[in-house]
Structures are given as structure tokens and as C-alpha cells.
Protein backbone atom coordinates (compact mmCIF):
# COMPACT_ATOMS: atom_id res chain seq x y z
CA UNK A 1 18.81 15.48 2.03
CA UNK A 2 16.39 18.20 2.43
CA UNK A 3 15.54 19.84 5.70
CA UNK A 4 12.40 22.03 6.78
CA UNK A 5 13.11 25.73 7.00
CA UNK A 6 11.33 26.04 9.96
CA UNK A 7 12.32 29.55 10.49
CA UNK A 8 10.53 30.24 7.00
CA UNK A 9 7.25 28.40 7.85
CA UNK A 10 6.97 30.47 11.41
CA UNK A 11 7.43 34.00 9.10
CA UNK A 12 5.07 32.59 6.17
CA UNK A 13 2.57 31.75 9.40
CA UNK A 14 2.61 35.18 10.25
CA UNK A 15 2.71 36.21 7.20
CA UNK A 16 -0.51 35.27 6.55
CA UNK A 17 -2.60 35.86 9.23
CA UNK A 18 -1.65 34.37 12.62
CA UNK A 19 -0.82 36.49 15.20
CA UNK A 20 1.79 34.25 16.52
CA UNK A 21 3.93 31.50 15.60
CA UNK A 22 7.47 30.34 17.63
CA UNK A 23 9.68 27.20 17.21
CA UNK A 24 9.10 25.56 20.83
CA UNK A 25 11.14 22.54 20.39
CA UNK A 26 13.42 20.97 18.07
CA UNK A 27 14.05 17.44 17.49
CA UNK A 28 15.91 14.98 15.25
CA UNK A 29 13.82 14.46 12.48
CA UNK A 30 10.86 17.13 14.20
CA UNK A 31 9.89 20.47 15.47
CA UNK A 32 7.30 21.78 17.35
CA UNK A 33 5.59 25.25 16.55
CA UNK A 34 3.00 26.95 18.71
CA UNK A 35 0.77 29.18 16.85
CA UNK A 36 -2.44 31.43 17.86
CA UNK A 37 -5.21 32.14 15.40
CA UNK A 38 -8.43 33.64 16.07
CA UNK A 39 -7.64 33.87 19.81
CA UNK A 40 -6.90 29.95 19.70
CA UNK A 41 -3.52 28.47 20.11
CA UNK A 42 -2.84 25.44 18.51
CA UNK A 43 0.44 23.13 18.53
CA UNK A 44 2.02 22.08 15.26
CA UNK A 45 4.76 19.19 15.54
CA UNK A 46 6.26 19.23 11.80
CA UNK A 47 8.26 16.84 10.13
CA UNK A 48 9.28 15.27 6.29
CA UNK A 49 7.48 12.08 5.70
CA UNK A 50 10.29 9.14 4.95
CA UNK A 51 8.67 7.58 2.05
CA UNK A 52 6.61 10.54 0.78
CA UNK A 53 9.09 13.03 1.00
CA UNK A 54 6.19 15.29 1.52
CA UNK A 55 6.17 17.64 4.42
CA UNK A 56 3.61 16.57 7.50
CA UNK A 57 2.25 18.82 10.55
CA UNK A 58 -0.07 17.34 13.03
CA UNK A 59 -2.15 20.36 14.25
CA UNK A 60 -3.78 20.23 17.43
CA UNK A 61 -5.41 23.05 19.71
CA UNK A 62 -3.02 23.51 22.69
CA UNK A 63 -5.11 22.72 25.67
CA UNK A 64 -5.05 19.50 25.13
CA UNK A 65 -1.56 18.57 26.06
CA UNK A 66 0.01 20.13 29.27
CA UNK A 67 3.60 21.84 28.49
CA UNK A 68 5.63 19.17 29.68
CA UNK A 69 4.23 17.30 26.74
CA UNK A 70 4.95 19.26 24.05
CA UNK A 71 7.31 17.19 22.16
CA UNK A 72 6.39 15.59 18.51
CA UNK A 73 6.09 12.00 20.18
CA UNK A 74 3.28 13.15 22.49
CA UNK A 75 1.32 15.55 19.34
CA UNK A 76 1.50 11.98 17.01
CA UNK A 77 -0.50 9.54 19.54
CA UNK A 78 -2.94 11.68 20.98
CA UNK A 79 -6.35 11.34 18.68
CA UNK A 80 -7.13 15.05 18.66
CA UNK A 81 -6.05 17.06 15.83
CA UNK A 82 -5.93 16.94 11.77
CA UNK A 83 -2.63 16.70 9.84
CA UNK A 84 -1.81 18.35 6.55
CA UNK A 85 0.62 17.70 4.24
CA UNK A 86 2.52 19.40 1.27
CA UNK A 87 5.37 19.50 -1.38
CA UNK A 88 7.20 22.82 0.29
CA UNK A 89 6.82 25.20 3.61
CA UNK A 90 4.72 27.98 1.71
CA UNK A 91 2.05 25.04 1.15
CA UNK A 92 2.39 24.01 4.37
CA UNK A 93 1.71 27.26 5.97
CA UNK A 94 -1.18 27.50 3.94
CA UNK A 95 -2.80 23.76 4.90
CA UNK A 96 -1.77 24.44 8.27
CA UNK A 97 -4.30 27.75 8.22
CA UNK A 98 -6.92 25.33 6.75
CA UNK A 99 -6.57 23.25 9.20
CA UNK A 100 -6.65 25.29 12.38
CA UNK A 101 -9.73 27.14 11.03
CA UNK A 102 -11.37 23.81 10.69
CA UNK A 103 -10.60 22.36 14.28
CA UNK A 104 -11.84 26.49 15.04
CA UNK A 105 -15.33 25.75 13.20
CA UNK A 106 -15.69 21.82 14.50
CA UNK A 107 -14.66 22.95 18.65
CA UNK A 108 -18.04 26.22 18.28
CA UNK A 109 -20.19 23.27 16.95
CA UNK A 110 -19.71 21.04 20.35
């Protein structure tokens, strides 16, 4: 069975353009990431769908859960946030950029 290189996706984050990204938690089947883009930090829980097989990250800015939450359980039921989804980490990296530049644009508007 595959497994996520989640040491890959935090370099590829970097790699293209975030000024951080760190593994904060691993889990059974999930991993948490926090990254910071444009001055905003965001939490990304990652993990493979089970009848996709596609890779899934729930992106969500970081304020909104306090650090004793940050576990995938607590990123998948609150209603803030967008997910993205791909075929390998390099695609993911890149829809997870999308992503936080999105919640970025949609959190100036309010």
C-alpha cells in the first residue's frame, strides 16, 4: 500500500514559496503540517482517501483551532477551511498553495 511522503510534501512546500512548513503530528492513517504563507499560517491535516486512492489535505488558517487541537480529527469537523486533492505529493503541494491563497483572498474580503 502506498504511503504519503510527508517529508517530500513539507520540502516541495518550501520549495515553492512558503516560508515554512513542519510535520506537527503524525497519525495512523494522517498527518498534520503547519505552514505560513504570506504572513498567514495555515494547518494542513493530510491523508490518502480509502476509495479514491487520491491524496486529501484539509487546509485551514491556524487561528481557528487552539494547539491542543491540532490533530486530523479536530481539522475534518470544523466548517472552516477548503480541501484539495491530487494523484501524488508534488500536486498536492501545488493545490495546497491554491488553496491557502484562496482562504488569503476570501479572509481581506470580510
Amino acid at each position: 500500500m502506498y504511503s504519503i511522503d510527508t517529508e517530500f510534501l513539507v520540502n516541495k512546500l518550501k520549495e515553492i514559496g512558503f516560508s515554512r512548513a513542519k510535520l506537527v503530528k503524525s497519525e495512523t492513517n494522517c498527518s498534520v503540517i503547519i505552514t505560513e504563507i504570506l504572513n498567514e499560517q495555515f494547518l494542513v491535516s493530510i491523508r490518502k482517501g480509502v476509495i479514491s486512492n487520491k491524496l486529501i489535505a484539509k487546509i485551514v488558517p491556524a487561528y481557528t483551532l487552539p494547539y491542543r487541537y491540532w490533530s486530523c480529527i479536530y481539522l475534518e469537523y470544523i466548517p472552516q477551511g477548503l480541501y484539495a486533492f491530487a494523484d501524488d505529493e508534488n500536486e498536492l503541494a501545488n493545490q495546497i498553495l491554491k488553496k491557502c491563497k484562496r482562504i488569503i483572498s476570501i479572509l481581506k474580503e470580510l
